[in-house]
N, C-alpha and C. Protein backbone atom coordinates (compact mmCIF):
# COMPACT_ATOMS: atom_id res chain seq x y z
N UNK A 1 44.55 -32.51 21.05
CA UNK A 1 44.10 -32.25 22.41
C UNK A 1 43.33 -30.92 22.39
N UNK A 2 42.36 -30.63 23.11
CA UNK A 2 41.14 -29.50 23.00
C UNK A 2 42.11 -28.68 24.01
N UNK A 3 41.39 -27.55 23.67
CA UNK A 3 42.34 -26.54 24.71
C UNK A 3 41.38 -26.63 26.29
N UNK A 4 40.44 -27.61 26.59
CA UNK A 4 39.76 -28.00 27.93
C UNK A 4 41.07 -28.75 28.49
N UNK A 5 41.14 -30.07 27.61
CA UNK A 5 41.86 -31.23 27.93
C UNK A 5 43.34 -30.19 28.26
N UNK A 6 44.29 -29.30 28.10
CA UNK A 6 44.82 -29.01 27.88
C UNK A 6 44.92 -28.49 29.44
N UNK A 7 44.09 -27.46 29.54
CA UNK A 7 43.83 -26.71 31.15
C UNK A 7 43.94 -27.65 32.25
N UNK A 8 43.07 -28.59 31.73
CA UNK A 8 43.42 -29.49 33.09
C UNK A 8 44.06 -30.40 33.08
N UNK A 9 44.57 -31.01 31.91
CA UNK A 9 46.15 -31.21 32.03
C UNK A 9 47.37 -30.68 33.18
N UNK A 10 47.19 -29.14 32.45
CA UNK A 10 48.23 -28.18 33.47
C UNK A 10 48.10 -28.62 34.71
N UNK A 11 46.50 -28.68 35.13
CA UNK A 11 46.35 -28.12 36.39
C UNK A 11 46.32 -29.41 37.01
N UNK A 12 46.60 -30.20 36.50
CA UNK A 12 46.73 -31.93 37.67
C UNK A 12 48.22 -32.10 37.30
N UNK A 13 49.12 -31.46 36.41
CA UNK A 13 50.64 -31.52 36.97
C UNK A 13 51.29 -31.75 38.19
N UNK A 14 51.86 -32.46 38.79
CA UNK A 14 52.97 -32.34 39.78
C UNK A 14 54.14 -32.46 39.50
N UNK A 15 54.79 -31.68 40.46
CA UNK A 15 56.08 -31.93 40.14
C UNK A 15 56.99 -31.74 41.89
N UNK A 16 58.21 -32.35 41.82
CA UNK A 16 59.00 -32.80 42.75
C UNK A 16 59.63 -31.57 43.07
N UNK A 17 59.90 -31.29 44.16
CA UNK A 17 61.27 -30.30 44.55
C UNK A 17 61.82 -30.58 45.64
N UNK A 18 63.06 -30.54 46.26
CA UNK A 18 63.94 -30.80 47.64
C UNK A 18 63.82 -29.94 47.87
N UNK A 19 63.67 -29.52 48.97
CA UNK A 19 64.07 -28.42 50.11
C UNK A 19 65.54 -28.55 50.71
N UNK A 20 66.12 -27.60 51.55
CA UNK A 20 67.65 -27.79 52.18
C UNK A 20 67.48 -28.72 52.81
N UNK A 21 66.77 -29.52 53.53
CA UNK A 21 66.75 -30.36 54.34
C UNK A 21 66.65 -31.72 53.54
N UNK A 22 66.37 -31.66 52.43
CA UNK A 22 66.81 -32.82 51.43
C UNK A 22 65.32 -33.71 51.58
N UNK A 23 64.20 -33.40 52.02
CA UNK A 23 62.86 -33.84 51.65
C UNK A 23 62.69 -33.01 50.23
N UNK A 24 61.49 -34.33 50.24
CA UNK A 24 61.36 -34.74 48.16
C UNK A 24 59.56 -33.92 48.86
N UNK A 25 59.06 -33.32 47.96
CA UNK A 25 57.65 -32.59 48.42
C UNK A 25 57.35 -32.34 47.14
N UNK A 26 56.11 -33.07 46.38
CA UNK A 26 55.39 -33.12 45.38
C UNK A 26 54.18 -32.39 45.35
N UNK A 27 54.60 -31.03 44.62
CA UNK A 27 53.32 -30.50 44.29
C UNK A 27 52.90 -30.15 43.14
N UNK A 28 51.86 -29.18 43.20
CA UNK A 28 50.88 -29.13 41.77
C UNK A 28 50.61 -27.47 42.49
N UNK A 29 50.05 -26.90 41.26
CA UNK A 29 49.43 -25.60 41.39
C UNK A 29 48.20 -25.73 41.28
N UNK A 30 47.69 -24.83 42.18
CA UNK A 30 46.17 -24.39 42.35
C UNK A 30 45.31 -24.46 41.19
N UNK A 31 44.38 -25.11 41.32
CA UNK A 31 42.85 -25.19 40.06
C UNK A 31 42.22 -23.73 40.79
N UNK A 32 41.15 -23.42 40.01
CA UNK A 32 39.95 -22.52 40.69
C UNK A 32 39.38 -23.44 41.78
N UNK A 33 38.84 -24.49 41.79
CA UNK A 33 38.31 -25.10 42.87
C UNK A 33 39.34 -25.17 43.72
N UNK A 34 40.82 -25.80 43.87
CA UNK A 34 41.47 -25.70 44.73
C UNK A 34 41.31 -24.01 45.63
N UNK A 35 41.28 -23.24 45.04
CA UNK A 35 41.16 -21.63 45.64
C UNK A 35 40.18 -21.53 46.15
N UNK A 36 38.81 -21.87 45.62
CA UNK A 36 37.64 -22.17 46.48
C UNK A 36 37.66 -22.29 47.68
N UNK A 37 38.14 -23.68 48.17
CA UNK A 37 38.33 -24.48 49.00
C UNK A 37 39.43 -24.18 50.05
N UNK A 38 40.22 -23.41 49.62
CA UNK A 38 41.29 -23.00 50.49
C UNK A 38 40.52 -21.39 50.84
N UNK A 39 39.76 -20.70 50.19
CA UNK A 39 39.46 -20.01 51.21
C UNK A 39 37.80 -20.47 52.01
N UNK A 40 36.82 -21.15 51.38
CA UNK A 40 36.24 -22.08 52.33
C UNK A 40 37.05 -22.45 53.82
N UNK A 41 38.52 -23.11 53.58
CA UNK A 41 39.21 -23.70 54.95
C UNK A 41 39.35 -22.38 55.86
N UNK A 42 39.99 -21.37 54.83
CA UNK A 42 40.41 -20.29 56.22
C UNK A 42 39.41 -19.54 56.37
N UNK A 43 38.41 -19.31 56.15
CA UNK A 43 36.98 -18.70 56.84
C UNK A 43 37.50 -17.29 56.09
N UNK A 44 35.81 -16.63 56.59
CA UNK A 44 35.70 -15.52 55.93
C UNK A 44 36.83 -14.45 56.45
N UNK A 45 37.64 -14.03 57.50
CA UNK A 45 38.49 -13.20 58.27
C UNK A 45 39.88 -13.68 57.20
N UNK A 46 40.07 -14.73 57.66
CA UNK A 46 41.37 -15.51 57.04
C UNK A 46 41.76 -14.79 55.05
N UNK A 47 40.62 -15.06 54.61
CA UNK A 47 40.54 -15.31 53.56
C UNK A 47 40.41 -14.26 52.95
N UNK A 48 40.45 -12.85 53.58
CA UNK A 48 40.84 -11.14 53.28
C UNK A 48 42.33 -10.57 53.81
N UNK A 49 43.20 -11.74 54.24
CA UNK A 49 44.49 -11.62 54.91
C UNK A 49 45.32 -12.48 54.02
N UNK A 50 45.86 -11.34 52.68
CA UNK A 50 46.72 -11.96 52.07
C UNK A 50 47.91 -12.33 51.84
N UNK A 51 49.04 -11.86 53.40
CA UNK A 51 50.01 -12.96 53.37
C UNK A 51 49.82 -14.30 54.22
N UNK A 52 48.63 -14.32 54.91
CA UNK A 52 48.24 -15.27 55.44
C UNK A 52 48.02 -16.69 54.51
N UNK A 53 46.96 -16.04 53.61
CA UNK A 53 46.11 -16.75 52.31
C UNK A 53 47.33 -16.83 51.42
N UNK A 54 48.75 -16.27 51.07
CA UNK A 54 49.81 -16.89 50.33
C UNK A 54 50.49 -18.07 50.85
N UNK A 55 50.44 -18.08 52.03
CA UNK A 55 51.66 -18.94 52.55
C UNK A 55 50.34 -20.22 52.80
N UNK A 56 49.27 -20.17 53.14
CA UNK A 56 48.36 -21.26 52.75
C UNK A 56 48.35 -21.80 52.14
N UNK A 57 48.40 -20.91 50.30
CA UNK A 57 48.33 -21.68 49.22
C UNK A 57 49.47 -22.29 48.74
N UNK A 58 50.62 -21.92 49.64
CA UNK A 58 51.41 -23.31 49.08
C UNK A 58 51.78 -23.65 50.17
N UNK A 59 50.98 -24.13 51.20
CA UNK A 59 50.79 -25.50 51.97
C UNK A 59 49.43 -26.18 51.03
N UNK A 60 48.48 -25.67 50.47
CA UNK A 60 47.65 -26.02 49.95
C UNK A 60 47.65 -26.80 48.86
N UNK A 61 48.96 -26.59 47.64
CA UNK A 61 49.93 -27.22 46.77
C UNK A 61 50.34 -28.24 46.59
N UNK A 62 50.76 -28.44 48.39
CA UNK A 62 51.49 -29.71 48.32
C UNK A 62 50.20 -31.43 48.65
N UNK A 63 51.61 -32.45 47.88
CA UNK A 63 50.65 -33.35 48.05
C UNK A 63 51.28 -34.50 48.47
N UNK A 64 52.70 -34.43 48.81
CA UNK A 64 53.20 -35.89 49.38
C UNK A 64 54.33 -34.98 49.80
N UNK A 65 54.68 -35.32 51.48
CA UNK A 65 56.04 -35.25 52.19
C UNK A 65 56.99 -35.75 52.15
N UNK A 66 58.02 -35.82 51.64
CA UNK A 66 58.80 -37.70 52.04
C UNK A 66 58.28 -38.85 51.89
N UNK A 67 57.01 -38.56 50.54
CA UNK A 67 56.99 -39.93 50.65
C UNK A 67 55.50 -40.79 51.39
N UNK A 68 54.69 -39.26 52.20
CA UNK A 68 53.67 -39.62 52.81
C UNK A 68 52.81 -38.37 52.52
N UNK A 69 51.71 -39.24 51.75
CA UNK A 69 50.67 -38.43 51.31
C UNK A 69 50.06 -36.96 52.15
N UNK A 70 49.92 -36.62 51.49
CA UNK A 70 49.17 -35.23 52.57
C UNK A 70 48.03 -34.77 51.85
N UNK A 71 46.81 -35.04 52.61
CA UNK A 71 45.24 -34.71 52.03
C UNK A 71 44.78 -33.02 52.02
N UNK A 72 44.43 -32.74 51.10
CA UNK A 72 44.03 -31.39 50.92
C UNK A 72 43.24 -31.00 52.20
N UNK A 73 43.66 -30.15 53.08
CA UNK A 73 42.92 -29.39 54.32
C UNK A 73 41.64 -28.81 53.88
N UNK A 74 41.00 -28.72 55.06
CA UNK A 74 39.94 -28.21 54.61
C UNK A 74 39.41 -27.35 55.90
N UNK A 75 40.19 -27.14 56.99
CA UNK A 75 40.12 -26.22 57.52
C UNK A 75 41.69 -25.19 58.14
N UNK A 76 41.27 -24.34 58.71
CA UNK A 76 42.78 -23.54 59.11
C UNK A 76 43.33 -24.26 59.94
N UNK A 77 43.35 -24.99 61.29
CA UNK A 77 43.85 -25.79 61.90
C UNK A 77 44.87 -26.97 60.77
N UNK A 78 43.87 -27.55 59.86
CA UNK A 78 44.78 -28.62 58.88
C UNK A 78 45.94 -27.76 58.25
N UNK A 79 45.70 -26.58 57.80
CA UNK A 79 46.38 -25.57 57.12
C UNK A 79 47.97 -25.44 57.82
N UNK A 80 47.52 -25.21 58.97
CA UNK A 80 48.63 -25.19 59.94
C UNK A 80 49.66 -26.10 60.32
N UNK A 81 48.69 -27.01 60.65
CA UNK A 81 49.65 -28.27 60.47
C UNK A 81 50.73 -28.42 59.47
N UNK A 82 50.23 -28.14 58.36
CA UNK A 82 50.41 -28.85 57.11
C UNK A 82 52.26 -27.94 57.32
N UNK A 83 51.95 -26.15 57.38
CA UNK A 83 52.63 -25.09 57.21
C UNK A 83 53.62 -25.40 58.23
N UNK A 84 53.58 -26.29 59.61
CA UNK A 84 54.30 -26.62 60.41
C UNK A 84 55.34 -27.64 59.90
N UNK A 85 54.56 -28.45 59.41
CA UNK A 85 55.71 -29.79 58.76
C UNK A 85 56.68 -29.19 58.02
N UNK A 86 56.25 -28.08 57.30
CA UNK A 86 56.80 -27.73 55.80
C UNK A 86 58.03 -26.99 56.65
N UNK A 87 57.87 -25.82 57.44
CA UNK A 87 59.06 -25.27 57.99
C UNK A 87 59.36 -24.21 56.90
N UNK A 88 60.11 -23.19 57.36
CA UNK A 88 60.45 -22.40 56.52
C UNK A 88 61.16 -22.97 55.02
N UNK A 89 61.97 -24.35 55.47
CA UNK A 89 62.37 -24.67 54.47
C UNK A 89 61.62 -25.43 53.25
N UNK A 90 60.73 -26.02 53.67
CA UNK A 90 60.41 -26.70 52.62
C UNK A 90 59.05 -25.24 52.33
N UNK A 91 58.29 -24.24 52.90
CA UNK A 91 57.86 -23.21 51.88
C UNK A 91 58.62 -22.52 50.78
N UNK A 92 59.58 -22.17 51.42
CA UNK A 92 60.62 -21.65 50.47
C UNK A 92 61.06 -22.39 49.40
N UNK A 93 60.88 -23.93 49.60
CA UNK A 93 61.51 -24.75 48.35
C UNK A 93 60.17 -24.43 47.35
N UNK A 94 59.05 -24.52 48.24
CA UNK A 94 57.65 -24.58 46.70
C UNK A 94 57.63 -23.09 46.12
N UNK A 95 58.00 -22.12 47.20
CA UNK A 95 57.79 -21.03 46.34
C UNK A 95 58.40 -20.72 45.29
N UNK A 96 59.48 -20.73 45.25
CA UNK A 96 60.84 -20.96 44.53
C UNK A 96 60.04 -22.00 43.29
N UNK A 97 59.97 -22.88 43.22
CA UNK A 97 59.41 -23.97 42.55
C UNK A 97 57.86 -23.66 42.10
N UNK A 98 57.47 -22.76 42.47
CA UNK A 98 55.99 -23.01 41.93
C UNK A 98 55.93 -21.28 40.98
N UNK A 99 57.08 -20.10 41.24
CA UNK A 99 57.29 -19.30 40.71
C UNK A 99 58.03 -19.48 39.72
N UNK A 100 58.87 -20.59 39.61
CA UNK A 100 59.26 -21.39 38.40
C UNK A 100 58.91 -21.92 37.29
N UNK A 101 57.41 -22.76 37.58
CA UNK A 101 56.49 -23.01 37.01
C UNK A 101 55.30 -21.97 36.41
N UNK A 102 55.34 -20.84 36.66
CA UNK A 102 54.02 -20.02 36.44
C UNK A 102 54.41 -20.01 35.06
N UNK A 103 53.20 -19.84 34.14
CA UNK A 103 53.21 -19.49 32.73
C UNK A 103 53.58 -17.89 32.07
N UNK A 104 54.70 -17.85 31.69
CA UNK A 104 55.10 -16.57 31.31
C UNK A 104 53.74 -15.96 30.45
N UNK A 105 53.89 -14.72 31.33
CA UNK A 105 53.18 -13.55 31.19
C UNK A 105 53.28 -12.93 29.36
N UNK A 106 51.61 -12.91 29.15
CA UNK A 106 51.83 -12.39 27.44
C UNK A 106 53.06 -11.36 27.37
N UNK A 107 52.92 -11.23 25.83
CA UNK A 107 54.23 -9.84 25.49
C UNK A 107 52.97 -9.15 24.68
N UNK A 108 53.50 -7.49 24.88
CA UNK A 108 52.14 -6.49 24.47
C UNK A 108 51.90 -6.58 23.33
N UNK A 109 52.41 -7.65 22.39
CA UNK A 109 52.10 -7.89 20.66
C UNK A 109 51.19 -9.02 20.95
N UNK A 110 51.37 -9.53 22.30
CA UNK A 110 50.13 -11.14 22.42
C UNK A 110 48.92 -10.69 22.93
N UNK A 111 49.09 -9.63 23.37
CA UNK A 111 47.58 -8.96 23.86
C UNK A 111 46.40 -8.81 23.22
N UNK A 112 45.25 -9.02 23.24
CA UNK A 112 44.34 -9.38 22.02
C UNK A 112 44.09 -10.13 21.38
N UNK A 113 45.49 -10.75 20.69
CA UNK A 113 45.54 -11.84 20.08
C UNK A 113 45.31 -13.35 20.48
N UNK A 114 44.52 -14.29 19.99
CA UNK A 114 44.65 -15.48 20.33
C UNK A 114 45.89 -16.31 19.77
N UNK A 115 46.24 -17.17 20.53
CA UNK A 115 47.20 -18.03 20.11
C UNK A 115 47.07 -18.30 18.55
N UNK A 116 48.06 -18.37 17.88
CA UNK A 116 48.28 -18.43 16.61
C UNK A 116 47.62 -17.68 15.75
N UNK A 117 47.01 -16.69 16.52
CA UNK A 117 47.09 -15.44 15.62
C UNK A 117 47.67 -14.91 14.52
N UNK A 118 47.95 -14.45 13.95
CA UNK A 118 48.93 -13.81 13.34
C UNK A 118 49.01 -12.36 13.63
N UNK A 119 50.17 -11.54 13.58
CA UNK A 119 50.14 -9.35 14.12
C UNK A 119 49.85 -8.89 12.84
């Protein structure tokens, strides 16, 4: 596998998490185009307001509720919506879940180095 095929591999991942309320909410992490597009939705004001633009991007994440699809927004109104369904509980389940998923951070001997490097 090429290290292209590889990236976007990652980046069309989903994965499942429950919230307390016991909804199933399938998401994926942000591409560069996904980020695009999410600040395209919240306009130029929105999109310099970054706990605004956090709690977006994971309404932005998600891609099925219980079971019922949910289409990538494409403006702040959809955004909202989306952040309404979710409720404190089900944000808190992706954050939790999508800070889970992030790719551990190099160690200062990986710095420089490309993968399979040798020190």
């Amino acid at each position: 596998m090429t290290p292209s095929q590889t990236i976007i591999r990652e980046a069309t991942r989903t994965f499942t998490v429950t919230d307390i309320n016991g909804r199933h909410l399938l998401i994926r992490g942000l591409t560069a185009l996904d980020t695009l597009r999410l600040f395209k939705a919240a306009g130029p004001e929105l999109a310099q307001n970054e706990a605004w633009l956090a709690m977006a991007g994971l309404a932005f994440s998600v891609v099925d509720i219980a079971g019922v699809p949910v289409p990538a927004p494409a403006s702040e109104s959809q955004i909202e919506g989306i952040i309404d369904r979710l409720g404190d509980e089900g944000l808190a389940a992706i954050a939790t879940a999508l800070r889970a998923n992030e790719p551990a951070a190099p160690s200062e001997t990986d710095v420089g180095n490309s993968l399979g490097t040798p020190f």
